[in-house]
Protein backbone atom coordinates (compact mmCIF):
# COMPACT_ATOMS: atom_id res chain seq x y z
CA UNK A 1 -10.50 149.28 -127.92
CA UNK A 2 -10.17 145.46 -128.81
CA UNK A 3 -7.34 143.78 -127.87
CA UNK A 4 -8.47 140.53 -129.43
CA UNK A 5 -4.98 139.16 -130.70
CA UNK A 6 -2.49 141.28 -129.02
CA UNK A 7 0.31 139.09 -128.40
CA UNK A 8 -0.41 139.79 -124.18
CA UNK A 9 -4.34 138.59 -124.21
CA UNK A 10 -4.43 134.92 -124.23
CA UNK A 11 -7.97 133.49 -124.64
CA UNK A 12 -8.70 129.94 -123.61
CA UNK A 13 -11.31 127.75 -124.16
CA UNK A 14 -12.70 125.75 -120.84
CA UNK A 15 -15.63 123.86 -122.07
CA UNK A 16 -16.17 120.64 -120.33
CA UNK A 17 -19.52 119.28 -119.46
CA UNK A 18 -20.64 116.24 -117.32
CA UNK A 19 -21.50 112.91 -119.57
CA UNK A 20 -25.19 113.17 -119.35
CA UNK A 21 -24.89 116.13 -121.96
CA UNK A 22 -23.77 114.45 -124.44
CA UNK A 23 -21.05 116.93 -125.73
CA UNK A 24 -17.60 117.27 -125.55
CA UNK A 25 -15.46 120.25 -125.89
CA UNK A 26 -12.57 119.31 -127.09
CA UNK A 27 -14.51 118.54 -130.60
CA UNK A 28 -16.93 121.25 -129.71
CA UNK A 29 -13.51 123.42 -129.54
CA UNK A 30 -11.85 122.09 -133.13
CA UNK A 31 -15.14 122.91 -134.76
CA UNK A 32 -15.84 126.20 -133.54
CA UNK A 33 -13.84 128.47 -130.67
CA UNK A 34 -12.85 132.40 -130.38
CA UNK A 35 -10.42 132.94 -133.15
CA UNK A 36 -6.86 132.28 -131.36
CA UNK A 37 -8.36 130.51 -128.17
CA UNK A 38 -6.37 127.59 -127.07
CA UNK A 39 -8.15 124.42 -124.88
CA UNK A 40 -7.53 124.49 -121.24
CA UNK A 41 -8.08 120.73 -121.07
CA UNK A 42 -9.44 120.39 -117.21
CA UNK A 43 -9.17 116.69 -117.55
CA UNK A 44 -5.24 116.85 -118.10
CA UNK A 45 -4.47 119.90 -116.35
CA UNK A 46 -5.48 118.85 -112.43
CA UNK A 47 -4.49 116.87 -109.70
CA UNK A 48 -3.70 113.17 -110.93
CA UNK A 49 -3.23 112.37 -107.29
CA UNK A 50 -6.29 113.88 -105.99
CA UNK A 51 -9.26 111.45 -105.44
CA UNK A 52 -11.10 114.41 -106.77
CA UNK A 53 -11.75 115.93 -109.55
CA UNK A 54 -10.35 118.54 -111.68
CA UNK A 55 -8.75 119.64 -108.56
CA UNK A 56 -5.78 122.71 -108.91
CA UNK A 57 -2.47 120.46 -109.54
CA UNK A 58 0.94 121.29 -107.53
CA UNK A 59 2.24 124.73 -108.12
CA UNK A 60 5.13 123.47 -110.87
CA UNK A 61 2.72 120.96 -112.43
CA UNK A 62 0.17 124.19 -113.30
CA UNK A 63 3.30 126.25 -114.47
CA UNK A 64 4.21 124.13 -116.96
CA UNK A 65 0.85 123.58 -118.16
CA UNK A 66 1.08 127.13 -118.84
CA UNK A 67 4.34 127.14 -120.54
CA UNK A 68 2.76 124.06 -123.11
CA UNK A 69 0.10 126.71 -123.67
CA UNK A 70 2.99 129.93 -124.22
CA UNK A 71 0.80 131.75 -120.92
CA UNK A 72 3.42 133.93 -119.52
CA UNK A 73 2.51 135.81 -115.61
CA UNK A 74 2.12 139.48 -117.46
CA UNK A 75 -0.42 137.83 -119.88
CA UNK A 76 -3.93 138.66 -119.55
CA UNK A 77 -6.40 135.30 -119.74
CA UNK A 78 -9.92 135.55 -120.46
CA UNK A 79 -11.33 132.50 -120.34
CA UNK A 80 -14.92 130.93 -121.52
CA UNK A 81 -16.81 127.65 -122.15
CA UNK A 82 -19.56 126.81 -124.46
CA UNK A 83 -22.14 127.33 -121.85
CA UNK A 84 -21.52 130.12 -120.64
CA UNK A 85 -20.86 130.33 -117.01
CA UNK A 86 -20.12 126.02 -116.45
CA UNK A 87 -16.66 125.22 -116.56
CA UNK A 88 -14.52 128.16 -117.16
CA UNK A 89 -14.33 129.30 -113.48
CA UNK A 90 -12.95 126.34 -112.57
């Protein structure tokens, strides 16, 4: 059974890639994504304070990430990136 756009499966789109690509998926993601996948922008939603990066940010910081993005705790999230097995994890 697909479950692609029940209101509890939120898909998001994690595409980020390192500059010596050459791409960048936040354009890569307003020209073509999973019908009803929202960006997980890595670069926005992380640390600021860490000297790393794209490091998990504080516990209420993440949550309302999540809230900008309508990701409630009984949701399911799948998410991707546009090569495959990169970024998403993160």
């Amino acid at each position: 059974m697909c479950r692609l756009g029940q209101p509890d499966i939120k898909i998001l789109d994690g595409s980020w890639y390192l500059p010596p690509q050459g791409r960048d998926g936040q354009v890569e993601y307003r020209s073509a994504r999973i019908p009803g996948a929202l960006f997980f922008d890595v670069e926005r939603i992380c640390d600021l304070c860490s000297s790393l990066p794209h490091m998990l940010p504080p516990a209420p910081c993440f949550a309302a990430a999540m809230d900008a993005l309508g990701i409630r705790n009984q949701d399911t999230v799948v998410v991707y990136d546009g090569m495959g097995v990169f970024s998403a994890p993160r």
